[in-house]
Protein backbone atom coordinates (compact mmCIF):
# COMPACT_ATOMS: atom_id res chain seq x y z
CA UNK A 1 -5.96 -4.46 -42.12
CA UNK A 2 -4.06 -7.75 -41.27
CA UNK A 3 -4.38 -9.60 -37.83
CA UNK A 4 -2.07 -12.18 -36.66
CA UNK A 5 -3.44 -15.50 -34.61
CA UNK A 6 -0.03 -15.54 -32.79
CA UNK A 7 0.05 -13.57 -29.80
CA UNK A 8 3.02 -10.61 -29.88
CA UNK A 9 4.26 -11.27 -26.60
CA UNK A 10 6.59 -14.59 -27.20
CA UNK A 11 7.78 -12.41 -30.07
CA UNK A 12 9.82 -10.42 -27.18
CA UNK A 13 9.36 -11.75 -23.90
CA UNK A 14 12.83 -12.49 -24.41
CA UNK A 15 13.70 -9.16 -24.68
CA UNK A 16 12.48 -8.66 -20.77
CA UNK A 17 13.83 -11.87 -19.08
CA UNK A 18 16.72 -11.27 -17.09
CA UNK A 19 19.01 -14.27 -16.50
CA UNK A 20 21.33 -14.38 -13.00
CA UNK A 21 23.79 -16.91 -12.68
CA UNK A 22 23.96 -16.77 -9.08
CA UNK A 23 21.42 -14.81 -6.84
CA UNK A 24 19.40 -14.86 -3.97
CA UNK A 25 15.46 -14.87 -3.96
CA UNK A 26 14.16 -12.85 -0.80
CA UNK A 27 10.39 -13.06 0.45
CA UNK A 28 10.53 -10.69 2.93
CA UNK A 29 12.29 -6.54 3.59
CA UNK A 30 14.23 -8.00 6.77
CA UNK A 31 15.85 -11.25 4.24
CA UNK A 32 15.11 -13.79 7.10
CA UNK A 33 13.26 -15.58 4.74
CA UNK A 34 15.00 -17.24 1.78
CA UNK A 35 13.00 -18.67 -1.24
CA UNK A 36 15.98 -19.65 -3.42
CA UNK A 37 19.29 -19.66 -3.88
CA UNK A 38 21.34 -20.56 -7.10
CA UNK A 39 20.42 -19.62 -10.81
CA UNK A 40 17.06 -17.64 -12.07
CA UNK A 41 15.64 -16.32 -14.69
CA UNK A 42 12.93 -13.08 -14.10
CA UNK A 43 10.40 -13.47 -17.13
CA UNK A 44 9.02 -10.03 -18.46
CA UNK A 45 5.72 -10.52 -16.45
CA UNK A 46 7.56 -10.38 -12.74
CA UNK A 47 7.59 -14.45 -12.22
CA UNK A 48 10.49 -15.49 -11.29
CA UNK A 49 11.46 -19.29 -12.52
CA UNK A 50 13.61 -22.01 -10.81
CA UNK A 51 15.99 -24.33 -12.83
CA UNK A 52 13.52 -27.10 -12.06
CA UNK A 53 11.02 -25.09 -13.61
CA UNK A 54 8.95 -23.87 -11.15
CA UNK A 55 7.73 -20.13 -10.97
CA UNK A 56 7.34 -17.99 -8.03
CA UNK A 57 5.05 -15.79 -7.66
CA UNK A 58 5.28 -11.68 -8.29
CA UNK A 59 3.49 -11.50 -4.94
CA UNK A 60 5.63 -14.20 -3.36
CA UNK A 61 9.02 -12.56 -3.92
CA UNK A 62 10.00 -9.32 -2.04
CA UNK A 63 13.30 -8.69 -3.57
CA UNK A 64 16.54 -10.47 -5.28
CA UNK A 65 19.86 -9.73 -4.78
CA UNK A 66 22.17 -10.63 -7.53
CA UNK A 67 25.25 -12.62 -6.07
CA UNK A 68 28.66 -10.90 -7.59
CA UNK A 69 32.09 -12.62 -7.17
């Protein structure tokens, strides 16, 4: 049996990040509150990351809404 030191996951967590151009990041049902607006990337595990590079929070983020032209 062969084992690999490299964990699977990088492998493809590509295949489950979604990329949106333009969207809007919601914290709340009612969408009075407004996390971020602009670019995004959703990684596989629910985080959602900022073009600066910071991640929100699966528990932070209530809903996005993809912004179509």
């Amino acid at each position: 049996m062969v084992f690999s030191t490299e964990p699977v996951w990088s492998e493809v967590s590509d295949d489950f990040t979604t990329e949106c151009e333009d969207a809007v990041v919601y914290a709340d049902f009612e969408q009075e509150t407004v996390l971020h607006e602009g670019p995004i990337r959703v990684l596989g595990n629910g985080w959602v990351e900022l073009p600066s590079g910071r991640l929100l929070s699966p528990n932070a983020v209530h809903h996005v809404d993809p912004q179509t032209e």
